[in-house]
Protein backbone atom coordinates (compact mmCIF):
# COMPACT_ATOMS: atom_id res chain seq x y z
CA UNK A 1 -24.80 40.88 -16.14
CA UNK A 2 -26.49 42.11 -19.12
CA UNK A 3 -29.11 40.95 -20.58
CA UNK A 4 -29.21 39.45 -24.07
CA UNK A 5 -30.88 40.49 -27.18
CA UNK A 6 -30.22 44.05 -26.46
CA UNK A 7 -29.95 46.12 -29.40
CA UNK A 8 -27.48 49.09 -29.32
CA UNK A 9 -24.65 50.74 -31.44
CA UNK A 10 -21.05 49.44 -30.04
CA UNK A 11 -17.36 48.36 -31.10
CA UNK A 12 -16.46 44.75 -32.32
CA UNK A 13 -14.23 44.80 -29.26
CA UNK A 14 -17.19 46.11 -26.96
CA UNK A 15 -19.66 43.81 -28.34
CA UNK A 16 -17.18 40.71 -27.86
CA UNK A 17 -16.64 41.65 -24.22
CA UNK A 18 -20.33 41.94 -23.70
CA UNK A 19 -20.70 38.15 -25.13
CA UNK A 20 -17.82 36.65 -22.77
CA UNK A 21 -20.37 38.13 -19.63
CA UNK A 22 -23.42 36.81 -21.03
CA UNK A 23 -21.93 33.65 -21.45
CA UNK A 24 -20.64 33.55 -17.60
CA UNK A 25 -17.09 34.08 -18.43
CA UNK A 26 -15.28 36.16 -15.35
CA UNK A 27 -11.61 36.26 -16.08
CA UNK A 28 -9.23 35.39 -18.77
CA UNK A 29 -5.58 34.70 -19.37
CA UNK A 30 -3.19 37.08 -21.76
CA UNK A 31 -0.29 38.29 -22.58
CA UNK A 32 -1.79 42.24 -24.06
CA UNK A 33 -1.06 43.14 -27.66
CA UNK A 34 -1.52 46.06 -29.82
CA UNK A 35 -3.78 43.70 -32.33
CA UNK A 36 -7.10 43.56 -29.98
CA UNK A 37 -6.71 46.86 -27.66
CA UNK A 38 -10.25 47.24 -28.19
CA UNK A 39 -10.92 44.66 -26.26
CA UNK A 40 -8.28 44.98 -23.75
CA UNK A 41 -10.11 48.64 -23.12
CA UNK A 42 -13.40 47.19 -23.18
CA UNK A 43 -12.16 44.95 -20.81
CA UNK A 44 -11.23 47.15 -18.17
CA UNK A 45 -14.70 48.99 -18.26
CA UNK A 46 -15.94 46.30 -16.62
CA UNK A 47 -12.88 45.13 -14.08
CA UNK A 48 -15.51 44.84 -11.76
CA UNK A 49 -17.04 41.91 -12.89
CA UNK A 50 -14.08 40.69 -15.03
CA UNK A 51 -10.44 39.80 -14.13
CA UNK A 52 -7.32 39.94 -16.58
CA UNK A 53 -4.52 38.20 -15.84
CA UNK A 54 -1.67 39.09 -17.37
CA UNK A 55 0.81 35.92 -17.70
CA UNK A 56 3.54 37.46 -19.76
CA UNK A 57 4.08 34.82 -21.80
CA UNK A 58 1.52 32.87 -24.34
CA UNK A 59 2.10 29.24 -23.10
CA UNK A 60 1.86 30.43 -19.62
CA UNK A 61 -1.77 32.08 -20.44
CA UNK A 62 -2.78 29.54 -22.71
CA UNK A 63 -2.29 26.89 -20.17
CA UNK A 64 -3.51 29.27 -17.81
CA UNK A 65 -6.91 28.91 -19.23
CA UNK A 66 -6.78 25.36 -20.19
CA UNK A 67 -6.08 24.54 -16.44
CA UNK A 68 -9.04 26.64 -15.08
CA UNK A 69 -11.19 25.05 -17.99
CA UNK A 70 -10.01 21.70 -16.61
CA UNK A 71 -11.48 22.55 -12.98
CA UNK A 72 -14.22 24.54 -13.82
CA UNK A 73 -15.93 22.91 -16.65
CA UNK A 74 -16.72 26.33 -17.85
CA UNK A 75 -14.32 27.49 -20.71
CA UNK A 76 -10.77 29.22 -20.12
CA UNK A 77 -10.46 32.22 -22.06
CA UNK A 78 -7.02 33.01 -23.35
CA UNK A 79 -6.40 36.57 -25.71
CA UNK A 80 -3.04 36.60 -27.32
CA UNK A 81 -1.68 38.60 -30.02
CA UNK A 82 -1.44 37.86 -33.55
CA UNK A 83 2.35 36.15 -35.07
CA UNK A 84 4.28 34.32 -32.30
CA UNK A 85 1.68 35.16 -29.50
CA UNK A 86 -0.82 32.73 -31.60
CA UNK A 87 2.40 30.32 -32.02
CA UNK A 88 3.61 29.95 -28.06
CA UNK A 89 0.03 29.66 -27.52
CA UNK A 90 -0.70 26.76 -29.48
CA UNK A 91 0.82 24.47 -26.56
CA UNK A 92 -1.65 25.07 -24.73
CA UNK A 93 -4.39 24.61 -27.03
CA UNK A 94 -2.80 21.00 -28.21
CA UNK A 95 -3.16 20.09 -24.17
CA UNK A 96 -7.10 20.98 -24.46
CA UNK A 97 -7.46 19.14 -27.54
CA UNK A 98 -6.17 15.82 -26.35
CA UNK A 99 -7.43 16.12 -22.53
CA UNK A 100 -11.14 17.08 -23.88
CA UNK A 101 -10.58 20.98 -21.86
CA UNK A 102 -13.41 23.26 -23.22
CA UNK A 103 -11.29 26.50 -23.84
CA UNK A 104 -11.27 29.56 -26.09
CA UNK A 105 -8.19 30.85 -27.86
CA UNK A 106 -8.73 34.96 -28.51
CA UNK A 107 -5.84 36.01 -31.34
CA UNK A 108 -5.82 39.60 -32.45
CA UNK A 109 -5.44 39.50 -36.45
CA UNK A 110 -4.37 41.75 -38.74
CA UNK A 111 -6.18 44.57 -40.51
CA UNK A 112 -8.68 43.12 -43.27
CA UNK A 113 -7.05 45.11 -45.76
CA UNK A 114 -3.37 43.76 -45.31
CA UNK A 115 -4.88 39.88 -45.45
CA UNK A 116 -3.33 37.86 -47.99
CA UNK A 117 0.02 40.30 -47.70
CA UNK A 118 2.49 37.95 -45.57
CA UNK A 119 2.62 41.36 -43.25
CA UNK A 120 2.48 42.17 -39.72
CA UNK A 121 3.26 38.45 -38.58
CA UNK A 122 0.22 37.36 -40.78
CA UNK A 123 -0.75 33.73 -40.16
CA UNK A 124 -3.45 31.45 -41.39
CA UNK A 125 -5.00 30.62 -37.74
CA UNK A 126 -7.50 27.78 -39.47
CA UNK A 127 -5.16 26.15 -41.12
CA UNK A 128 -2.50 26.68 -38.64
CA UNK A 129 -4.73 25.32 -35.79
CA UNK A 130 -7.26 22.94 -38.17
CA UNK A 131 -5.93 19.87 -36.31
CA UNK A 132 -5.70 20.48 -32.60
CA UNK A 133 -8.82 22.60 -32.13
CA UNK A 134 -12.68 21.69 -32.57
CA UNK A 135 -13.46 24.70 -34.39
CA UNK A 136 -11.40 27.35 -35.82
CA UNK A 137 -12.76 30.11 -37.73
CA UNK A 138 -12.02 34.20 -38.21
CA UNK A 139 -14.57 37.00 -37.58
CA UNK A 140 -14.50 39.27 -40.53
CA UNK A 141 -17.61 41.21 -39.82
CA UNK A 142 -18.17 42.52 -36.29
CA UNK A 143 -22.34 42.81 -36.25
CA UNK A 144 -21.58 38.63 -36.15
CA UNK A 145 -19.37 38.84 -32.96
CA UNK A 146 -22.22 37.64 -30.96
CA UNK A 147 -23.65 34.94 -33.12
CA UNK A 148 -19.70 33.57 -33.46
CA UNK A 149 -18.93 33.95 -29.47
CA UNK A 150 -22.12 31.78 -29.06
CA UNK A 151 -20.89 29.00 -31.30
CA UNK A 152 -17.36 29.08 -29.63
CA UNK A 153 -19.14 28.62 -26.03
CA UNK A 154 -21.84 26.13 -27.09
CA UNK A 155 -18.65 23.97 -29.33
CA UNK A 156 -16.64 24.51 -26.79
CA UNK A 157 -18.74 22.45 -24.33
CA UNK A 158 -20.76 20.14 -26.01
CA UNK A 159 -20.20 16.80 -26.68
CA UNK A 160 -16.53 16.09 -26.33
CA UNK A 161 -15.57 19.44 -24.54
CA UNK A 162 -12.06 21.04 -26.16
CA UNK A 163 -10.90 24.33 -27.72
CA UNK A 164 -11.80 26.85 -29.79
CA UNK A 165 -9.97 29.34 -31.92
CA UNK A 166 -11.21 32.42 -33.25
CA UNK A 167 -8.77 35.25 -35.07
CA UNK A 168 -10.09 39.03 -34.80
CA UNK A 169 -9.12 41.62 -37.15
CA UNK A 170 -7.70 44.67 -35.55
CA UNK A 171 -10.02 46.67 -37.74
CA UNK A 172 -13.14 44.36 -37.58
CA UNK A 173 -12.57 45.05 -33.70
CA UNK A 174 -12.97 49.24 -34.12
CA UNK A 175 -16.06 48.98 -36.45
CA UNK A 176 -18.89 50.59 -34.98
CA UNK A 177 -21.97 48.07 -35.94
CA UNK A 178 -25.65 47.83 -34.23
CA UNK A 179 -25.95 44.84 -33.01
CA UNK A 180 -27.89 42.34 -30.75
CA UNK A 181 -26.61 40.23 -28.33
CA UNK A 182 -26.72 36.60 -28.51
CA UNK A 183 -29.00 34.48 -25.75
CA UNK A 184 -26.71 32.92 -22.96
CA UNK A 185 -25.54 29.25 -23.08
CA UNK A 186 -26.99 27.54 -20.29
CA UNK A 187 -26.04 23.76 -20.01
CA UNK A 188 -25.05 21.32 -16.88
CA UNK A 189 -21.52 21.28 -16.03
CA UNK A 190 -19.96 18.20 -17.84
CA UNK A 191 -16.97 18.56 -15.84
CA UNK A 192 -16.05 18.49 -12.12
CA UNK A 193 -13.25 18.16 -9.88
CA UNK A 194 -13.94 14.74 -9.28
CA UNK A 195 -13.37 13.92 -13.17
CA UNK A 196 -9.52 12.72 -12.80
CA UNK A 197 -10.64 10.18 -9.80
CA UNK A 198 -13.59 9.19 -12.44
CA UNK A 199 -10.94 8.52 -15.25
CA UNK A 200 -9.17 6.28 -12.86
CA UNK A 201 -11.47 3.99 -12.26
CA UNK A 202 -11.68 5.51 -8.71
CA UNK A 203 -15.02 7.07 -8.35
């Protein structure tokens, strides 16, 4: 695990993956795309602590990680690519919304400088997921990574647990910043396998 507020010179990619272990994330759900291999290499220097599933399809991974957010309590993390990945994943991130399934959406973005071009499968992920997510936003500078992964964990959990979104620009995700890491999220779990007998009326 490392330990937060330590300052050092890494990738937006690196510095994301080092916020998913602070947090306590240990494994996430994707189909792998060419818009966030930054983070898919990050990832695998540390497959020892973290597993990858690859679902090979969106939905599959995005209900993937809404069904281990359901039984954990702890977020699912889902990474999907930018275009149509973001689109087959939105099922999933609907289902989180209206069963109250803390869970965090990943979607590799285009470069900064072809936003606003309608190219490379460009979409507008906080308009396009505004309605079915508690917090949608898009991480244009990458010595923020940490203070935005914080947010998503800490939204993602409080109150009325349910998903976040958060788009990464493939070139936000290469930048080279120095950076410190943001303190872990420490909080009760709010859900636990008992919750669907609870919801029934028979706990």
């Amino acid at each position: 695990m490392l330990q937060a507020n330590s300052f050092r010179s890494r990738s937006g990619g690196q510095a994301l993956v080092d916020q998913l272990l602070i947090h306590g994330a240990d494994c996430a759900y994707c189909v792998p795309g060419e818009s966030y291999l930054e983070v898919l290499d990050a990832l695998y220097n540390v497959r020892d602590r973290f597993t990858l599933y690859n679902a090979r399809h969106e939905a599959g991974a995005a209900n993937m990680a809404e069904a281990y957010g359901k039984l954990t309590g702890k977020p699912g993390i889902c990474l999907v690519t930018r275009g149509p990945g973001a689109c087959h994943a939105s099922i999933g991130v609907h289902i989180a919304y209206q069963d109250s399934t803390p869970m965090i959406l990943l979607i590799g973005q285009v470069d900064r400088p072809s936003m606003d071009r309608e190219a490379f499968q460009e979409i507008d992920y906080r308009q396009m997921f505004g309605g079915i997510a508690k917090w949608v936003a898009q991480i244009n500078d990458a010595t923020r990574v940490p203070e935005y992964m914080a947010r998503a964990f800490r939204i993602a959990t409080s109150g009325r647990p349910g998903p976040v979104v958060l788009a990464l620009p493939e070139d936000m995700l290469t930048d080279i910043v120095e950076v410190t890491d943001a303190p872990p999220i420490h909080r009760l779990l709010r859900m636990l396998p008992w919750l669907p007998l609870k919801m029934f009326g028979l706990f």
